[in-house]
Protein backbone atom coordinates (compact mmCIF):
# COMPACT_ATOMS: atom_id res chain seq x y z
CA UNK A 1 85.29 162.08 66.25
CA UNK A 2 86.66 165.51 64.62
CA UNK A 3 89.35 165.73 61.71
CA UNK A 4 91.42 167.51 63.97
CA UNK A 5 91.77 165.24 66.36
CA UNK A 6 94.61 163.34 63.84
CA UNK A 7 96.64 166.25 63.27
CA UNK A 8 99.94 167.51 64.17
CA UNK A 9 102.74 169.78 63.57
CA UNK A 10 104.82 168.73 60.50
CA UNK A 11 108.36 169.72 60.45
CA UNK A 12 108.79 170.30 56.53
CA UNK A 13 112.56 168.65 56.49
CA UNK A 14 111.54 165.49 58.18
CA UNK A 15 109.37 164.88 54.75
CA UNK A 16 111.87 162.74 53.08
CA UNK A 17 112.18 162.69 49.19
CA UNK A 18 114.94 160.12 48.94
CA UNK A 19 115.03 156.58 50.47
CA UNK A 20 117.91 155.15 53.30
CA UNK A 21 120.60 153.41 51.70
CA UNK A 22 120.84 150.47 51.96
CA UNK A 23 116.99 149.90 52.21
CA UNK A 24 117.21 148.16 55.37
CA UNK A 25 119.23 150.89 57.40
CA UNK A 26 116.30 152.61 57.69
CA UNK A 27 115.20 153.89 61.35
CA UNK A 28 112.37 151.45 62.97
CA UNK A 29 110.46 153.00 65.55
CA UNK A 30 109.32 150.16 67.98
CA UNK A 31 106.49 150.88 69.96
CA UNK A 32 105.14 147.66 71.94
CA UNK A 33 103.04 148.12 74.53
CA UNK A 34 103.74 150.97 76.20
CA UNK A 35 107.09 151.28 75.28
CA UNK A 36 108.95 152.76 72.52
CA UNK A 37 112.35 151.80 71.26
CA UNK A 38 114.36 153.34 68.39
CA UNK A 39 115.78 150.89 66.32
CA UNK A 40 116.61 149.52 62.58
CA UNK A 41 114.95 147.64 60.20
CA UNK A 42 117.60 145.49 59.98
CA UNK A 43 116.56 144.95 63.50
CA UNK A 44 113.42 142.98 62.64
CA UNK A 45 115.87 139.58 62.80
CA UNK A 46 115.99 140.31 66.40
CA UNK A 47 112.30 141.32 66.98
CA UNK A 48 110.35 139.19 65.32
CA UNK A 49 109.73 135.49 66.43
CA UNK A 50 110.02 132.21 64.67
CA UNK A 51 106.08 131.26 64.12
CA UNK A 52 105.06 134.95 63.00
CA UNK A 53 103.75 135.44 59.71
CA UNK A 54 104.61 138.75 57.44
CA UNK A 55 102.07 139.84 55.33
CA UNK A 56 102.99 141.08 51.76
CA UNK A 57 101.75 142.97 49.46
CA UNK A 58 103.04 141.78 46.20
CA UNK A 59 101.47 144.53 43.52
CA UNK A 60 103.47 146.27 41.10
CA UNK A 61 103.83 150.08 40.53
CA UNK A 62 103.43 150.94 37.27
CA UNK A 63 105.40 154.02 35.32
CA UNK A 64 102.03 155.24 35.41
CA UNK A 65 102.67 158.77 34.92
CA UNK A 66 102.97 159.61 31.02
CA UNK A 67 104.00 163.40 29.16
CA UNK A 68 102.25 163.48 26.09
CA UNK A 69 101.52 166.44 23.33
CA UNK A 70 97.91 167.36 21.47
CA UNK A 71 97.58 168.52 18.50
CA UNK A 72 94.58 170.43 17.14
CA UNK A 73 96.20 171.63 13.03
CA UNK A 74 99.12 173.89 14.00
CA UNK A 75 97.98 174.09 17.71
CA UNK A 76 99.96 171.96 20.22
CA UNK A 77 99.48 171.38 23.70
CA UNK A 78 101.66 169.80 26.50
CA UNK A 79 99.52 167.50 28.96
CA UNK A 80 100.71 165.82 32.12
CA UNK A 81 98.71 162.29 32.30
CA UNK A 82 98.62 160.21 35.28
CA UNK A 83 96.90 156.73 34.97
CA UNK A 84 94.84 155.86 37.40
CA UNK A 85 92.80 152.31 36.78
CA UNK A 86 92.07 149.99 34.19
CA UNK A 87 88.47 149.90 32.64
CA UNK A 88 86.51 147.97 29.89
CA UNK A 89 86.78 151.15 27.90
CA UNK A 90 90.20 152.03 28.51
CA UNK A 91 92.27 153.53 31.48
CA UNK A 92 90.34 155.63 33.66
CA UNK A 93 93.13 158.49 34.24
CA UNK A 94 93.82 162.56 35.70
CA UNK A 95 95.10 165.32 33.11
CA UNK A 96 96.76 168.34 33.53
CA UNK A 97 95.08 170.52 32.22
CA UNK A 98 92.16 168.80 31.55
CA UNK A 99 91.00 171.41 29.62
CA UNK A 100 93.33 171.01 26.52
CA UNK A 101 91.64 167.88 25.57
CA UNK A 102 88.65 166.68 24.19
CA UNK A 103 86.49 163.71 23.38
CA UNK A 104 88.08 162.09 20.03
CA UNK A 105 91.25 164.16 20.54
CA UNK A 106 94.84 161.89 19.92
CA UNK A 107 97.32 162.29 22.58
CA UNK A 108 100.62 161.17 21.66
CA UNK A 109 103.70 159.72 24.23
CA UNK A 110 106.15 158.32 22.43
CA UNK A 111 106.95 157.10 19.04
CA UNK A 112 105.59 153.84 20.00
CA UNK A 113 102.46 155.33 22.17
CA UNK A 114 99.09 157.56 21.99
CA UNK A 115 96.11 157.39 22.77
CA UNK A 116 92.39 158.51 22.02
CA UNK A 117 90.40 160.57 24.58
CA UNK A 118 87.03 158.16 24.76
CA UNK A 119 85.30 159.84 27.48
CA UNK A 120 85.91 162.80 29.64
CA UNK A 121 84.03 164.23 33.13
CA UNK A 122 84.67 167.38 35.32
CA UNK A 123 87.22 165.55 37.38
CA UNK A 124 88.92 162.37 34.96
CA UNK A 125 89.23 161.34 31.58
CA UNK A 126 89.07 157.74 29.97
CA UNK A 127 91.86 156.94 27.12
CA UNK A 128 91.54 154.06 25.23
CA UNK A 129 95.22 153.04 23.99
CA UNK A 130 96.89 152.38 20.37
CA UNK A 131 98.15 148.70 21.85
CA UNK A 132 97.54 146.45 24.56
CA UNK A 133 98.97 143.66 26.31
CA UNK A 134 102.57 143.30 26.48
CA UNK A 135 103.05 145.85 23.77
CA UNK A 136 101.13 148.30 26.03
CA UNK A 137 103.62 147.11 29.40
CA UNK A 138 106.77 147.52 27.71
CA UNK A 139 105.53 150.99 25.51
CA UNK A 140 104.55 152.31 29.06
CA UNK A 141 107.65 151.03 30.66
CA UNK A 142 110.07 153.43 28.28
CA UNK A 143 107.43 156.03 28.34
CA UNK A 144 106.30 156.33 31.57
CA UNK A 145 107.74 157.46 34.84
CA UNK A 146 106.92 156.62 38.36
CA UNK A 147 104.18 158.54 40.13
CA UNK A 148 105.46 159.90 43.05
CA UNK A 149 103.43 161.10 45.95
CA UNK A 150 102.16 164.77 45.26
CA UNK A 151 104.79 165.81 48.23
CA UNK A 152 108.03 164.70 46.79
CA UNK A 153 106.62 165.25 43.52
CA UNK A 154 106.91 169.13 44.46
CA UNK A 155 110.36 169.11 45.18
CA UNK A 156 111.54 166.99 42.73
CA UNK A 157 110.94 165.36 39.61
CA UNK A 158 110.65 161.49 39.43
CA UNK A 159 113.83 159.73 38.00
CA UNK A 160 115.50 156.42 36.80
CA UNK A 161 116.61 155.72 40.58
CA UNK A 162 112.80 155.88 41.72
CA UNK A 163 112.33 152.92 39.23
CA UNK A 164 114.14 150.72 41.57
CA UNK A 165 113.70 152.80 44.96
CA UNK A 166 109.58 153.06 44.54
CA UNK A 167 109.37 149.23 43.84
CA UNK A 168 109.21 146.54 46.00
CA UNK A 169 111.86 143.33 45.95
CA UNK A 170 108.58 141.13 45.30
CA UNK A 171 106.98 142.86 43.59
CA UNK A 172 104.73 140.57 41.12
CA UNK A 173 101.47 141.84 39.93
CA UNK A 174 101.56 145.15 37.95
CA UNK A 175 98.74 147.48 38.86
CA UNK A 176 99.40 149.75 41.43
CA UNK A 177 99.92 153.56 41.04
CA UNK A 178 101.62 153.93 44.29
CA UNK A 179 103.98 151.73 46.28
CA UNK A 180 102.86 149.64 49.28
CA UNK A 181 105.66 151.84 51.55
CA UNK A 182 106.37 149.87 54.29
CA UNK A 183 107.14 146.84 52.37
CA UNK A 184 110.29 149.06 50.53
CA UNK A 185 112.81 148.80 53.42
CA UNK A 186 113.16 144.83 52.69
CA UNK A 187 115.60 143.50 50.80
CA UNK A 188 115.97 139.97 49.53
CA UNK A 189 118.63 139.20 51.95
CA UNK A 190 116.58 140.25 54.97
CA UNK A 191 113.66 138.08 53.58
CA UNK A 192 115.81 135.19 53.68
CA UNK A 193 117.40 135.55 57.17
CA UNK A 194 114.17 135.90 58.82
CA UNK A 195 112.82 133.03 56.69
CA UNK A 196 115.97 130.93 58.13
CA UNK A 197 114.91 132.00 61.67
CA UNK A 198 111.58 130.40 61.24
CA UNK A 199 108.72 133.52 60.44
CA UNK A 200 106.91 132.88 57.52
CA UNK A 201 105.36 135.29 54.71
CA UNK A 202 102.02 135.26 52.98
CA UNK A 203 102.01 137.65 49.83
CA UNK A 204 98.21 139.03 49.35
CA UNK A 205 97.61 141.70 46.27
CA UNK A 206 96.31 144.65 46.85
CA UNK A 207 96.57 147.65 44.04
CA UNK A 208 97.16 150.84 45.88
CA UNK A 209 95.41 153.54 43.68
CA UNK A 210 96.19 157.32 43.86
CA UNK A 211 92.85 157.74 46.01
CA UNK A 212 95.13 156.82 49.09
CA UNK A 213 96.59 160.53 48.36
CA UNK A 214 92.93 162.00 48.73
CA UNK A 215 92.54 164.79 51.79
CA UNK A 216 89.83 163.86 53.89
CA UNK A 217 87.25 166.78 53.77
CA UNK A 218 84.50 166.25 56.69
CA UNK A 219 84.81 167.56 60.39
CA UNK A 220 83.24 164.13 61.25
CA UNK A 221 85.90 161.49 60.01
CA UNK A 222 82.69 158.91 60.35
CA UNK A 223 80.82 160.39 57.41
CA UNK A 224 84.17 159.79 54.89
CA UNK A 225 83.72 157.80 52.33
CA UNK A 226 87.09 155.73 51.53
CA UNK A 227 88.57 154.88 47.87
CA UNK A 228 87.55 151.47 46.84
CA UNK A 229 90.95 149.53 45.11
CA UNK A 230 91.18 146.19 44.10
CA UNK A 231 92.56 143.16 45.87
CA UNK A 232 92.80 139.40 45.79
CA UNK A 233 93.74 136.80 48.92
CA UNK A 234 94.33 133.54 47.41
CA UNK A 235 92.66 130.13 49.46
CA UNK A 236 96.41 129.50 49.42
CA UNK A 237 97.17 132.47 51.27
CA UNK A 238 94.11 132.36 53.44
CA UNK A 239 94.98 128.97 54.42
CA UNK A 240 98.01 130.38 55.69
CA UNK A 241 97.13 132.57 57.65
CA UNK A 242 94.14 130.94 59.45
CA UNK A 243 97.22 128.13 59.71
CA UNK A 244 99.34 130.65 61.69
CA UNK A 245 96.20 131.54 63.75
CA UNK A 246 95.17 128.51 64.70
CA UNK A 247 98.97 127.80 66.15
CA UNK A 248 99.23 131.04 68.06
CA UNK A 249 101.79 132.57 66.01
CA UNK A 250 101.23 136.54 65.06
CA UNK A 251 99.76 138.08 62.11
CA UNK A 252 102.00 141.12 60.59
CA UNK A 253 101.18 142.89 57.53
CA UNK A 254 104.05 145.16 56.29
CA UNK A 255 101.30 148.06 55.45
CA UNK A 256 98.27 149.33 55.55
CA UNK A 257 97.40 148.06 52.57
CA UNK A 258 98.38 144.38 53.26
CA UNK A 259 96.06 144.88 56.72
CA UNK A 260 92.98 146.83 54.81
CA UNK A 261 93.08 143.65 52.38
CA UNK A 262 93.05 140.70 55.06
CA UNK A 263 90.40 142.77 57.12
CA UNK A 264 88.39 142.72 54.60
CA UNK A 265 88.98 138.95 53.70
CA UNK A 266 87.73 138.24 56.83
CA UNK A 267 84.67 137.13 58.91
CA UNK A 268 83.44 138.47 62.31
CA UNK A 269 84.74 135.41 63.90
CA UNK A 270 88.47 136.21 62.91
CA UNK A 271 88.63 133.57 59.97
CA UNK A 272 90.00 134.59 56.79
CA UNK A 273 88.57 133.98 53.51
CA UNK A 274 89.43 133.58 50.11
CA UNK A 275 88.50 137.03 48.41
CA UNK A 276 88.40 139.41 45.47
CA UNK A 277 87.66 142.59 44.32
CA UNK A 278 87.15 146.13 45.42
CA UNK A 279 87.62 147.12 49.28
CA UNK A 280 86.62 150.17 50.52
CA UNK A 281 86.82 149.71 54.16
CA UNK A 282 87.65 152.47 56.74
CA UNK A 283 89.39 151.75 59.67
CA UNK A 284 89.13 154.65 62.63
CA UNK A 285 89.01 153.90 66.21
CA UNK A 286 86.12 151.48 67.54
CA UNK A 287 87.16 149.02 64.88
CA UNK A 288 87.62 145.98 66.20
CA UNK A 289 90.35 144.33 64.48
CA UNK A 290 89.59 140.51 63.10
CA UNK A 291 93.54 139.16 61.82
CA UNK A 292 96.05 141.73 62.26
CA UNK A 293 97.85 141.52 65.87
CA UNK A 294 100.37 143.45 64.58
CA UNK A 295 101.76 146.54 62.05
CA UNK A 296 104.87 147.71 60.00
CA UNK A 297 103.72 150.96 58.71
CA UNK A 298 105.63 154.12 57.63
CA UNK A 299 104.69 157.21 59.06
CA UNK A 300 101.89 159.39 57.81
CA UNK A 301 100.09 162.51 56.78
CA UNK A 302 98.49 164.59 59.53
CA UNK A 303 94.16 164.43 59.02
CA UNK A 304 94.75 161.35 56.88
CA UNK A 305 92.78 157.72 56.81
CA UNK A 306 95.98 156.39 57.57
CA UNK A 307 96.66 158.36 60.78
CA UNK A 308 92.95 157.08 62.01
CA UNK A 309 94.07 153.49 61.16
CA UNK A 310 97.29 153.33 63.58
CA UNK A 311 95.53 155.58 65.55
CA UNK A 312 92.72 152.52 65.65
CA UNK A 313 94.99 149.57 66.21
CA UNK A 314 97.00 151.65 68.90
CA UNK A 315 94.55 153.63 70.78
CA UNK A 316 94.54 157.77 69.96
CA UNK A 317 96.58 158.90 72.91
CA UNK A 318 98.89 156.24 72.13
CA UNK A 319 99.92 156.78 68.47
CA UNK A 320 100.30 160.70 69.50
CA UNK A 321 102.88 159.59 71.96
CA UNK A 322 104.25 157.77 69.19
CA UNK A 323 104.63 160.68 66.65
CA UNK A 324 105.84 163.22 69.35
CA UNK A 325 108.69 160.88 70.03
CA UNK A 326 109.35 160.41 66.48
CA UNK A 327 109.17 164.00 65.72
CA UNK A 328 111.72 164.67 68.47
CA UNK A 329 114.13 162.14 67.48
CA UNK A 330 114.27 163.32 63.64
CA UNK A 331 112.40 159.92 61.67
CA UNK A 332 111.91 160.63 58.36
CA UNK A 333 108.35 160.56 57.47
CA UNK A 334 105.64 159.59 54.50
CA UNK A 335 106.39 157.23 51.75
CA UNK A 336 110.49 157.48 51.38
CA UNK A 337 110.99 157.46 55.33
CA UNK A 338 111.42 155.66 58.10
CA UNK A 339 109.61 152.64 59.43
CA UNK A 340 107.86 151.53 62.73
CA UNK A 341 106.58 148.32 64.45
CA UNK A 342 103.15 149.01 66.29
CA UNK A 343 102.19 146.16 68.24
CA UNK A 344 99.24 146.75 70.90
CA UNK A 345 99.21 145.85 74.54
CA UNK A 346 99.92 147.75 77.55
CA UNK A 347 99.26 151.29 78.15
CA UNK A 348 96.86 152.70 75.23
């Protein structure tokens, strides 16, 4: 199984650096089966049935990307800092340039926040912060800006609209450095119509880090080693779930991240369990999936772990079907496009 066998032919203006307005009007490529229908989110009132159960991904995207100065006497130095997780010695984070700062070396933010470098490798740094807590939240929050994806963050820089466009309606637990993209096309009102038609929602936490951005660099896609990020699946949620199982309804995480996190709550008998901590698993075709019957994903990068993943739950010739069509019809792709419904069955 080669890297090129999950690639394709990009057109650059389908990469969309702006989200539909309102979220729900964006275009939901339905592909069921062997068919393929082009459709809204909105839509989903009409798809869905009442028994199904949506699973969420409640994390939080921080402002996690921070412009700082260094000063060494009368020397000063500009660096770009992107955070990337939390550790017991401070946040494990990227700089640009790394080479402008050392061990010991202040950087400071904002009137309000700096921080000390406290360790520093050939790829990362570590910086242990001047607060913590819910000083450190709301010092980030004024200082801090949302950390676009590396391709929209070429064409444009991140803004106070992306504060509200690159967060999710529920979102709860603060953690993430990149959205859960799928789930950003609901809106509260569209939760609560389906909820009146009778499909249920279990929110699981999953904290998307920026390794989900990482290029996959071996010919033989079996030999890469994924990101691990953390999770957590409640017994609540669990419950749930194996609830909805046992009573025939469907299983539907909005996400890859949502359907990473529940496949790797669960056992090889298609159980789910209550779980936490760090999930590195790698879904490619030959996975057998244990809980997910269905998927709301966005569209995605060509060589990526995320094009092996639909390309898993759908079959390969399938899902290339799938992107010719939507590459004909104009769907915006990546993490500010358009959405689609993959359910298996039929013609792979």
């Amino acid at each position: 199984m080669k890297l090129d066998d999950f690639d394709f032919d990009l057109p650059e203006d389908l990469v969309a650096t702006r989200p539909a307005k309102p979220r729900t009007h964006a275009r939901l490529l339905l592909a069921e089966g062997g068919q393929i229908a082009d459709r809204h989110v909105y839509d989903l009132v009409d798809i869905f049935r009442p028994g199904d159960r949506l699973i969420l991904n409640n994390t939080k995207v921080l402002p996690a990307r921070l412009f700082g100065t260094r000063r060494r006497g009368e020397a000063v130095a500009k660096v770009e800092i992107t955070l990337l997780e939390p550790q017991p010695s401070g946040w494990r984070a990227l700089a640009k340039p790394l080479r402008k700062v050392n061990v010991g070396e202040s950087i400071r933010f904002s009137d309000r926040l700096s921080a000390t470098v406290a360790a520093k490798s050939a790829t990362d740094l570590t910086l242990a912060f001047d607060l913590s807590g819910d000083d450190f939240d709301a010092a980030l929050a004024e200082a801090g800006v949302m950390p676009l994806p590396p391709y929209i963050a070429a064409k444009r820089a991140a803004d106070d609209q992306d504060r509200t466009d690159y967060q999710t309606v529920f979102a709860r637990h603060a953690g993430a450095v990149a959205a859960p993209t799928a789930s950003l096309h609901f809106d509260a009102p569209l939760l609560q119509t389906l909820a009146a038609k009778g499909v249920d929602f279990t929110e699981v936490t999953l904290h998307v880090g920026a390794g989900t951005f990482l290029p996959v660099k071996v010919q033989d896609v079996t030999t890469h080693r994924m990101h691990a990020e953390w999770g957590r699946v409640t017994a609540a949620a669990a419950a749930e779930i194996n609830a909805t199982r046992r009573a025939g309804g469907r299983i539907i995480p909005v996400g890859t991240t949502a359907l990473r996190l529940i496949e790797s709550a669960a056992d090889a008998e298609g159980v789910l369990h209550p779980w936490e901590g760090e999930t590195d698993i790698f879904i490619y075709p030959g996975y057998r999936f244990r809980i997910a019957d269905a998927l709301m994903t966005n569209f995605h990068l060509p060589k990526s772990t995320l094009m092996m993943l639909v390309s898993a739950l759908m079959g390969e010739t399938r899902i290339r079907a799938i992107y010719d069509h939507a590459i004909a019809k104009g769907y915006r792709f990546f993490s500010y496009g358009d959405s689609s419904l993959l359910i298996p069955g039929g013609a792979q």
